[in-house]
Protein backbone atom coordinates (compact mmCIF):
# COMPACT_ATOMS: atom_id res chain seq x y z
CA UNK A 1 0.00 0.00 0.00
CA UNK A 2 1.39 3.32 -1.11
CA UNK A 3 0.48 6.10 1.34
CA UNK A 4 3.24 8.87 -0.08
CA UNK A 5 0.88 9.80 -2.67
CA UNK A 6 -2.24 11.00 -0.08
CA UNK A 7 -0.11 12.01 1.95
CA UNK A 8 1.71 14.05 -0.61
CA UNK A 9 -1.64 15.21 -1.29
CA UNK A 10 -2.55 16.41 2.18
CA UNK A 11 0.13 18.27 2.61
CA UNK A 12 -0.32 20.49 -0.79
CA UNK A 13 -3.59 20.47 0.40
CA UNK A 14 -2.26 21.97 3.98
CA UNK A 15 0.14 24.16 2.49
CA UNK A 16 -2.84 26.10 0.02
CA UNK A 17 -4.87 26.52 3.13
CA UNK A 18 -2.23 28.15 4.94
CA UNK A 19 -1.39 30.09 2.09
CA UNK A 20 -5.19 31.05 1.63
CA UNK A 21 -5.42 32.46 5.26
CA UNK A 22 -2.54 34.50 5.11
CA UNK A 23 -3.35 36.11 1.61
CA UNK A 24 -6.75 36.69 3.35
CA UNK A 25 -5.10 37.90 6.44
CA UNK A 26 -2.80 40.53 4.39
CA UNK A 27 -6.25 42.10 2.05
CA UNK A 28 -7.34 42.14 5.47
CA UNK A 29 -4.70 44.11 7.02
CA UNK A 30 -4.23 45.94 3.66
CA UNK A 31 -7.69 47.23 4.55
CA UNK A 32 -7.07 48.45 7.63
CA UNK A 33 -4.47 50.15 6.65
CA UNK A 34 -7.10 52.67 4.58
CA UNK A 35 -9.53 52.62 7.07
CA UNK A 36 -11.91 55.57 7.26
CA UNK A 37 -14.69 56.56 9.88
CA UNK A 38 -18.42 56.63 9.89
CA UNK A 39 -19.56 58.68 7.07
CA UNK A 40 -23.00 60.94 9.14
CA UNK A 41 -25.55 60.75 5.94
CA UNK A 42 -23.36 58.19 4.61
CA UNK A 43 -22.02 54.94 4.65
CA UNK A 44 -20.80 53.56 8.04
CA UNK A 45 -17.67 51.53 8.95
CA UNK A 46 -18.81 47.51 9.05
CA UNK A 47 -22.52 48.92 8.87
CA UNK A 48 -25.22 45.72 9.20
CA UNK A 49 -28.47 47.36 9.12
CA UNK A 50 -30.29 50.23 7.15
CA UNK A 51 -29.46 53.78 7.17
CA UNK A 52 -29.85 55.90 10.30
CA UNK A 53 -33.27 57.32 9.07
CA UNK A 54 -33.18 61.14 8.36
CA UNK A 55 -36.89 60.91 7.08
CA UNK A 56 -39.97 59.99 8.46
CA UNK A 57 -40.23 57.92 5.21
CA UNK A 58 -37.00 56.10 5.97
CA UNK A 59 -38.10 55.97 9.59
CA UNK A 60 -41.27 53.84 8.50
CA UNK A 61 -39.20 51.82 6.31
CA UNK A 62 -37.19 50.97 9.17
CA UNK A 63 -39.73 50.11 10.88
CA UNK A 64 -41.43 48.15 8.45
CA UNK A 65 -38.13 46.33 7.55
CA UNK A 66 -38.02 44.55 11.48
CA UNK A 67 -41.76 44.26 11.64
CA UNK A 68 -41.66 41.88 8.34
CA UNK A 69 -38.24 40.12 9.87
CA UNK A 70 -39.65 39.38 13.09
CA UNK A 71 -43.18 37.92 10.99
CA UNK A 72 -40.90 35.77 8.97
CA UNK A 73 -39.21 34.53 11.93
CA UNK A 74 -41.80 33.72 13.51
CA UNK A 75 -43.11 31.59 11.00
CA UNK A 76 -39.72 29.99 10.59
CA UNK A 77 -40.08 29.05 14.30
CA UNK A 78 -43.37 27.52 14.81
CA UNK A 79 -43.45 25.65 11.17
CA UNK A 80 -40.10 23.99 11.65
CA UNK A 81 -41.01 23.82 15.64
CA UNK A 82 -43.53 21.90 14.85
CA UNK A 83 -41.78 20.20 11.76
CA UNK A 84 -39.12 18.89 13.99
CA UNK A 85 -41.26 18.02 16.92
CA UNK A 86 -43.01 15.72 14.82
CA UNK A 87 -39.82 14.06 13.74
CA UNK A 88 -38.36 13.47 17.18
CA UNK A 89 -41.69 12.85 18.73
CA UNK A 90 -43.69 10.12 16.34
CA UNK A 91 -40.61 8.71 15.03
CA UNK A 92 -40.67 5.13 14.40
CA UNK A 93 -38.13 3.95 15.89
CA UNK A 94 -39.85 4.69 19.75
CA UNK A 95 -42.86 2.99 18.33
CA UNK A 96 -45.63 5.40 16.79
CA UNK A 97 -47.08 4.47 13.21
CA UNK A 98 -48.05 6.87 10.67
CA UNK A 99 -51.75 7.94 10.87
CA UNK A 100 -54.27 7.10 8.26
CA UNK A 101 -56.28 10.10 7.50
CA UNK A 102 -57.67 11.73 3.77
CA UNK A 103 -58.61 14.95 5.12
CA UNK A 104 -59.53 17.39 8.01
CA UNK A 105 -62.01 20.21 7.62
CA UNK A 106 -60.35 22.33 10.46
CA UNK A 107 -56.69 21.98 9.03
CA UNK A 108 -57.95 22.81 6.01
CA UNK A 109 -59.90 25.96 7.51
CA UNK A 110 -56.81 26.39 9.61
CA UNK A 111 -54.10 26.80 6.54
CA UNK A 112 -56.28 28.81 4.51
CA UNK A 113 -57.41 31.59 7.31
CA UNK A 114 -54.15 32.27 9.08
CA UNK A 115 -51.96 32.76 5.71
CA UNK A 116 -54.96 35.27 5.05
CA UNK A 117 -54.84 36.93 8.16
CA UNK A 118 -50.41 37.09 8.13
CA UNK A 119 -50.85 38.51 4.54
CA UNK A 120 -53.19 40.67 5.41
CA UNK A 121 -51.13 41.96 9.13
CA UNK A 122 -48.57 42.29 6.39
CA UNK A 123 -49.91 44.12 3.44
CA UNK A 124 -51.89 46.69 5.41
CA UNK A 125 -48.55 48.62 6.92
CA UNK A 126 -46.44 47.96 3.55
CA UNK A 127 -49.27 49.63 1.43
CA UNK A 128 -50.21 52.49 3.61
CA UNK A 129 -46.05 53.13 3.22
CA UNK A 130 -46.17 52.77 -0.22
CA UNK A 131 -48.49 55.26 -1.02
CA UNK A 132 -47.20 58.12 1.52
CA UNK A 133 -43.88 57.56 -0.55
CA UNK A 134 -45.87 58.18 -4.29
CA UNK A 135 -47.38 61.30 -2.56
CA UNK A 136 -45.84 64.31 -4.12
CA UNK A 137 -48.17 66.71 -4.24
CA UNK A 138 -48.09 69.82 -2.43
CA UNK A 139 -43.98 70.25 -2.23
CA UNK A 140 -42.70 73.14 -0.70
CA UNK A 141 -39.49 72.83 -3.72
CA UNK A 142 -39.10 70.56 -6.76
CA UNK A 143 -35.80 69.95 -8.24
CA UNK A 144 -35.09 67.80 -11.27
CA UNK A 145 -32.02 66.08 -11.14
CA UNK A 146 -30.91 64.68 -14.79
CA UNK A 147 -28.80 61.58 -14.79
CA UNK A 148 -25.63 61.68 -17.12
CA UNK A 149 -22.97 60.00 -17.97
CA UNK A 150 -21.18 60.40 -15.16
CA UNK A 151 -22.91 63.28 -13.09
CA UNK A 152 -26.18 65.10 -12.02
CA UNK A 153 -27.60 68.20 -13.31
CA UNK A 154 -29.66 70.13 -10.69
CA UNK A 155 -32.52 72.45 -11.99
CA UNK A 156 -34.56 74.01 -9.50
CA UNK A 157 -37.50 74.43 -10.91
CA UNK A 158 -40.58 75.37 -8.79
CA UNK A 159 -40.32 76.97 -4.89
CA UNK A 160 -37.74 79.16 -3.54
CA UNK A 161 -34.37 78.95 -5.73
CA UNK A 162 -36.78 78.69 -9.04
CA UNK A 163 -34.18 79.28 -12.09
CA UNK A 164 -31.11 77.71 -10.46
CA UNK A 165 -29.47 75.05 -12.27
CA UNK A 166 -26.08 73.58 -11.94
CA UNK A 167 -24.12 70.13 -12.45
CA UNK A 168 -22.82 68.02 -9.67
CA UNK A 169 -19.52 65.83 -10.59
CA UNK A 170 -17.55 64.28 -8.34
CA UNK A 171 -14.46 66.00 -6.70
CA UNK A 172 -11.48 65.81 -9.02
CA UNK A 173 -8.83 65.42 -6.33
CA UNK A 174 -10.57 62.69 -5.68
CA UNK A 175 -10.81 61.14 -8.86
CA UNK A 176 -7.37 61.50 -9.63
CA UNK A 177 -6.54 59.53 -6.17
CA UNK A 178 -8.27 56.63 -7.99
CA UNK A 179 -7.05 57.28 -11.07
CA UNK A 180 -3.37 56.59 -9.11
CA UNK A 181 -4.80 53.38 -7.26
CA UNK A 182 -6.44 54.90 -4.76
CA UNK A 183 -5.38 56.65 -1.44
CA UNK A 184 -2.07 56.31 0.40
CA UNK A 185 -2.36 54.29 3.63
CA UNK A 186 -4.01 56.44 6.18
CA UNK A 187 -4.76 58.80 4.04
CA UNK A 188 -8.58 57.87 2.33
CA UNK A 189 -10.78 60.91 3.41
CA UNK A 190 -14.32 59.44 5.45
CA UNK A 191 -16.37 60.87 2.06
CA UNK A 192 -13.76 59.04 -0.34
CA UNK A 193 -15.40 59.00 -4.24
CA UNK A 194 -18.90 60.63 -2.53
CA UNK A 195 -17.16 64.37 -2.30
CA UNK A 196 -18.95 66.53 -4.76
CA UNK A 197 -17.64 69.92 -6.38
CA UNK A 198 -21.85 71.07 -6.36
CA UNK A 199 -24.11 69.66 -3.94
CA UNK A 200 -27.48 69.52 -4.00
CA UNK A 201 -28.55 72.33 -1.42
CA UNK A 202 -32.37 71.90 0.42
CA UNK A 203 -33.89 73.51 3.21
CA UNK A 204 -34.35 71.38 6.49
CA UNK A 205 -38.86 70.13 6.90
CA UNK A 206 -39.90 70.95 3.71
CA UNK A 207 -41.25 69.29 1.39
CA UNK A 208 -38.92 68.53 -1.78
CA UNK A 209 -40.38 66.96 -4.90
CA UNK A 210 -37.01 65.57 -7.07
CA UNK A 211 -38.23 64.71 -10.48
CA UNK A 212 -35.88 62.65 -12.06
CA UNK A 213 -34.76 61.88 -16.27
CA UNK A 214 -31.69 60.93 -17.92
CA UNK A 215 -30.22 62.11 -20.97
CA UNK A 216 -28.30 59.39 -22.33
CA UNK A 217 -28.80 55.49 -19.94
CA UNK A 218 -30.63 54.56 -17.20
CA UNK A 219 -29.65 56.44 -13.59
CA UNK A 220 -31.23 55.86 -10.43
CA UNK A 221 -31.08 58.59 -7.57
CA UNK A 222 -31.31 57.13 -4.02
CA UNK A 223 -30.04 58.24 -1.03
CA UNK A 224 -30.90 55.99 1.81
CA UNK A 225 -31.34 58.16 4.65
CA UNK A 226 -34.06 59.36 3.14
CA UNK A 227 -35.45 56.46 2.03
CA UNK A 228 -35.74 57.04 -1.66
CA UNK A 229 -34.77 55.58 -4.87
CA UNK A 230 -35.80 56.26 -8.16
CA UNK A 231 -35.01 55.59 -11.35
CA UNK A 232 -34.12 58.18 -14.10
CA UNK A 233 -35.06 56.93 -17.30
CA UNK A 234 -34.36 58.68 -20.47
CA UNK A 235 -37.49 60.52 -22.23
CA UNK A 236 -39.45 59.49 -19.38
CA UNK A 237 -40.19 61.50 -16.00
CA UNK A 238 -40.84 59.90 -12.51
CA UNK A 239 -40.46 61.48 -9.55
CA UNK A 240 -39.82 61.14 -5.68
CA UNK A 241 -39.94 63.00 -1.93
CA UNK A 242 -38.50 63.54 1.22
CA UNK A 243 -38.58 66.03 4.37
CA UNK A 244 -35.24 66.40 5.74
CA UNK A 245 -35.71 66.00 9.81
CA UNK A 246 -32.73 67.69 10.58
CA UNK A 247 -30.06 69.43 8.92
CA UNK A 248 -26.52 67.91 7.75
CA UNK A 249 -25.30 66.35 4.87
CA UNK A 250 -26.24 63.72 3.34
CA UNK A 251 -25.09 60.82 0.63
CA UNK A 252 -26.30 58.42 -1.96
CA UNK A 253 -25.54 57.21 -5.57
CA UNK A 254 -26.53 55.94 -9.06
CA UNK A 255 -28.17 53.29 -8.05
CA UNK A 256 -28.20 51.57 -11.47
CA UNK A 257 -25.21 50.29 -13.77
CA UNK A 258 -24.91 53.01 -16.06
CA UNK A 259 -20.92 52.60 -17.65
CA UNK A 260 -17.90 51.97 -16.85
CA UNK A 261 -17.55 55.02 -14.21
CA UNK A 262 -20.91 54.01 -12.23
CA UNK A 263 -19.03 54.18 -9.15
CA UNK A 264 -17.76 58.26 -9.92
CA UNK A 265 -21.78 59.19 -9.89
CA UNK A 266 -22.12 60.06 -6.04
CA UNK A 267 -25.19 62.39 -4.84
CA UNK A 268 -24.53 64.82 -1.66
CA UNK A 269 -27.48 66.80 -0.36
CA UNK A 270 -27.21 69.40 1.97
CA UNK A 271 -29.76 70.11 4.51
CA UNK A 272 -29.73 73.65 5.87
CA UNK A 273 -31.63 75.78 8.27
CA UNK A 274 -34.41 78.36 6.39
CA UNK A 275 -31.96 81.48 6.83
CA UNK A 276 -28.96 79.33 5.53
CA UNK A 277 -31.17 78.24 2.14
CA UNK A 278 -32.15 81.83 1.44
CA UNK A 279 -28.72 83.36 1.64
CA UNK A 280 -26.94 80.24 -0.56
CA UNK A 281 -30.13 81.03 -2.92
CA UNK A 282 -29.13 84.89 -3.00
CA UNK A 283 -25.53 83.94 -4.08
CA UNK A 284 -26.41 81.29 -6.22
CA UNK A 285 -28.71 83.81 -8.23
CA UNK A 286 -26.23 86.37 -8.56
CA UNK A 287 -23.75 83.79 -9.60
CA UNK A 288 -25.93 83.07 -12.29
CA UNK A 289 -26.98 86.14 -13.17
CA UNK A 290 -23.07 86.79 -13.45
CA UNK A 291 -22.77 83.82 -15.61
CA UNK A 292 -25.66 84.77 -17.64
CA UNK A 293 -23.39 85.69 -20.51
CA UNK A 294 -24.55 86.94 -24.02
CA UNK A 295 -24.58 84.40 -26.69
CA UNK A 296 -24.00 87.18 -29.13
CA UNK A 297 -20.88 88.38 -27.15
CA UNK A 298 -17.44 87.95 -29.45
CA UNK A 299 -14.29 86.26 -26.88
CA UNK A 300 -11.15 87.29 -27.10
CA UNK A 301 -8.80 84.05 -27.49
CA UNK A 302 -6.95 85.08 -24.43
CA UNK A 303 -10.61 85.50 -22.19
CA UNK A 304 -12.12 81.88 -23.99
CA UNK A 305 -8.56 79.75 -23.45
CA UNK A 306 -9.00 80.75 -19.68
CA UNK A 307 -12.47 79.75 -19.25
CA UNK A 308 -12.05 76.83 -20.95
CA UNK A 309 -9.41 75.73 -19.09
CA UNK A 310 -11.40 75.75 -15.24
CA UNK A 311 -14.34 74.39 -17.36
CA UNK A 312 -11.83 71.27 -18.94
CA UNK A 313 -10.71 70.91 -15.75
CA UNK A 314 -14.07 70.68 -13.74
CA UNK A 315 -15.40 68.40 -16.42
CA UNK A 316 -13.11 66.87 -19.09
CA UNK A 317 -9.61 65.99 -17.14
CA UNK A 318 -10.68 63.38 -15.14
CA UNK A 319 -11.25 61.23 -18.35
CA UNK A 320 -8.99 62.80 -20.92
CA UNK A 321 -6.25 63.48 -18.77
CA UNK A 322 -4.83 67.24 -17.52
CA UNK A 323 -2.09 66.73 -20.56
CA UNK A 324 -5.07 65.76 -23.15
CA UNK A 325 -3.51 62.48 -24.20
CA UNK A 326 -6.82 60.05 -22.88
CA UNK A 327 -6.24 56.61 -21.95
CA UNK A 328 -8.11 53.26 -22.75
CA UNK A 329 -11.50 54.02 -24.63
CA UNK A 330 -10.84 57.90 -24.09
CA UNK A 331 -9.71 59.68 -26.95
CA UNK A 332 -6.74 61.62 -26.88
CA UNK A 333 -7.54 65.95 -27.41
CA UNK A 334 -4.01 66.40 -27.93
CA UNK A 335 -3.31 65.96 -31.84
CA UNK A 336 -6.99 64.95 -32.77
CA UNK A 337 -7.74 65.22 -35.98
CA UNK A 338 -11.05 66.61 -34.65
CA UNK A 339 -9.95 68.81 -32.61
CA UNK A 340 -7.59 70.60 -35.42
CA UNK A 341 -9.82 70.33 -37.77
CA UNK A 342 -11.35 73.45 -39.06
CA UNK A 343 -15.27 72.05 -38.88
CA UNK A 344 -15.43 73.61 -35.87
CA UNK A 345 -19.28 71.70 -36.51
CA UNK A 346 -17.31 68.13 -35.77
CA UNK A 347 -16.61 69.25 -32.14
CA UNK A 348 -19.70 70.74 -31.36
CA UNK A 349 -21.77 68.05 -31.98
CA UNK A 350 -19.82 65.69 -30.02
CA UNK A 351 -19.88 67.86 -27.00
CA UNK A 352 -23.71 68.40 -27.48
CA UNK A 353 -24.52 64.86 -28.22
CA UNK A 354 -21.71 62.68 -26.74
CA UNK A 355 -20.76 59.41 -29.09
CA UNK A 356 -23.12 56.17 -28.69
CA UNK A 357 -21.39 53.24 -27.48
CA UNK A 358 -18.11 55.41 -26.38
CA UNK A 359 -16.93 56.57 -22.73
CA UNK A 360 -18.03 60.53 -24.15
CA UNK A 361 -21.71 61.63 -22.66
CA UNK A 362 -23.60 64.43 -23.72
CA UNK A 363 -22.49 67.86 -22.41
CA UNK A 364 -25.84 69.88 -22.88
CA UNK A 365 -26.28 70.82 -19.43
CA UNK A 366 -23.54 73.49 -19.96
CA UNK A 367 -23.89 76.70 -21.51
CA UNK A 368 -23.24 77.83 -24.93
CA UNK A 369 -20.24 79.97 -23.76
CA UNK A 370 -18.31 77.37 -21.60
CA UNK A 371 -18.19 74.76 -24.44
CA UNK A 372 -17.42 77.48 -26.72
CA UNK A 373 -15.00 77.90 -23.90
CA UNK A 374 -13.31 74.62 -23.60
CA UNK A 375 -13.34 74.12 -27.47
CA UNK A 376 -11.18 76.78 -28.01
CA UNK A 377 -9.12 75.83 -25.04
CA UNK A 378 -8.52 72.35 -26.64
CA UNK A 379 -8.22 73.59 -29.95
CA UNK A 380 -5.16 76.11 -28.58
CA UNK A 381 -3.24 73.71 -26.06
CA UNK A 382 -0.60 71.61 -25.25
CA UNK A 383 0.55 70.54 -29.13
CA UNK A 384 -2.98 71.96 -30.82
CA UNK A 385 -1.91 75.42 -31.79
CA UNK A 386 -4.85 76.17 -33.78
CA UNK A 387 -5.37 79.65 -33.41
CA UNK A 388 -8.77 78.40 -33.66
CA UNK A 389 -11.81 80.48 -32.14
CA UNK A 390 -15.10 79.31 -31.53
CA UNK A 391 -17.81 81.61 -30.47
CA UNK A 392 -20.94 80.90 -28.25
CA UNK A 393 -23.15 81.77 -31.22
CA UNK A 394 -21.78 79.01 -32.82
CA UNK A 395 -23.14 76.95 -30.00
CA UNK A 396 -26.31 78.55 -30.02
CA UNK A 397 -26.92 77.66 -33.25
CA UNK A 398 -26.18 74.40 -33.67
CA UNK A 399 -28.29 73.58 -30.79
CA UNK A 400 -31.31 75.29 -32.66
């Protein structure tokens, strides 16, 4: 009898193990070593259950969410109580024999009333819930937040802030920490990939109405202290609700697999006393009033190149790269044959339309001036000496 072989075996067998816990035991300490803190209106270190609730909504969910766990388990208990009762108890082996029986009117009265009644305990909570959360009507503020590929235009279009409009995109410090593998040991920020450069800005019990679309996938909005999620479907419009209990801030994401930079789509609201909503309002409408720039206006190249610039890098370096050279599916700026070409109509369109099955969305959402802006700043940098100029009428009419 040969026992080198199995043992042989055993030991390889041994050896993987080992070699399996410690490669498990360094991710885990690996880990560690970027460990952040609890997130407040965000995620939370080792978190088990739901959200802290920041919403009534979300509070009822909550509650809902135990009251069907503790339902189901007691189901579980008495039908496999009883299950294995029966097995221990009437087993053959301590003498019982198996009954001989075709029916029972009260067991069959019995299993058809008290699923009714359990449904019933169970539906009556779940539905009242489910229509408080379709209720939209009489909002203090509606918003509509677009979904795009990969960021959310605000527009705040009914209530106090009415004409506002802005995009959200995620912070680009950030994004270039994961563009580099991540953070440095110790050094991963407790809002890692959720920081936004615009947040969505509310005031604290009121009722806000978020309508939701999409201009180019599917996008979900949810942000689970609140206790909402809904989708945002392109050329369709649904829409969702929430009063803010307290002030703070508060996170969420796309909730749906929209590309390859899903995980760069964070949401931040900002909950804010009364006073604090009406003075960010009063800047925010002088901002825009500021911005609020002619379409007819003729840029110097010297005025466009530096606009473009903080507009490429708010929304364009994080995928093509500060020195305009792309990477992967991303299309290099520097030397494209688009960007020097002198159909300045080429360019637009891409920027107003994005490219269908590429990594480039839409870029609608901004005005005529800052992607006249940023074409001209990518027509007249790094090796693209153009001397190019491209005017916000230009824009203007090519989106007419």
């Amino acid at each position: 009898m040969n026992l080198t072989n199995p043992i042989s075996k055993m030991t390889r067998l041994g050896v993987q193990h080992v070699s399996s816990i410690l490669v498990s035991a360094a991710a885990w300490v690996s880990t560690a070593a970027y460990a952040v803190n609890d997130l407040p209106g965000g995620p939370a270190v080792n978190q088990l259950n739901l959200h802290p609730a920041a919403t009534k909504i979300a509070e009822e969910q909550v509650w809902l969410h135990w009251f069907m766990m503790a339902i189901c388990l007691a189901i579980f208990v008495v039908v496999f109580g009883v299950m294995f009762y029966s097995i221990l108890k009437h087993r053959k082996s301590v003498g019982h024999k198996a009954a001989n029986f075709h029916e029972s009117t009260a067991v069959e009265i019995a299993w058809t009333i008290v699923p009714f009644v359990i449904v019933i305990v169970m539906a009556l909570p779940a539905t009242k819930l489910v229509v408080a959360q379709k209720d939209t009507t009489s909002a203090d503020l509606t918003v509509k937040a677009t979904g795009m590929q990969w960021k959310w235009g605000y527009d705040y279009i009914k209530g106090e802030g009415e004409g506002i409009g802005f995009v959200s995109t995620l912070d680009n410090a950030q994004r270039e920490m994961s563009n580099n593998g991540g953070p440095k040991a110790g050094e991963a920020p407790d809002n890692y990939l959720l920081k936004v450069d615009n947040p969505l800005v509310v005031p604290v019990n009121k009722k806000i109405r978020v309508i939701t679309t999409a201009n180019d996938v599917i996008h979900s909005f949810a942000v689970p202290a609140f206790g909402i999620h809904q989708d945002a479907i392109p050329g369709f419009v649904r829409d969702t609700w929430f009063r803010a209990d307290k002030v703070g801030d508060y996170y969420g994401q796309c909730a749906k697999i929209c590309g390859k930079e899903h995980s760069y789509m964070p949401i931040h609201v900002k909950v804010v006393s009364a006073e604090d909503y009406a003075a960010w309002v009063s800047v925010k409408s002088k901002e825009a009033m500021a911005k609020a720039d002619d379409p007819a206006k003729v840029w110097t190249l010297v005025d466009l190149k530096a606009r473009g610039e903080k507009v490429y890098a708010a929304n364009c370096a994080a995928c093509h790269q500060v020195n305009g050279k792309g990477a992967g599916p991303v299309k290099p700026l520097d030397g494209s044959a688009i960007v020097l070409s002198d159909d300045h109509n080429k360019q637009i369109q891409i920027l107003l339309n994005g490219v269908a099955g590429r990594a480039m969305p839409s870029w609608k959402a901004l005005s005529d001036t800052d992607l006249a802006a940023v074409i001209s700043f990518t027509k007249n940098n790094w090796s693209n000496q153009t001397s190019q100029i491209v005017q916000p009428a230009e824009l203007q009419a090519s989106r007419s």
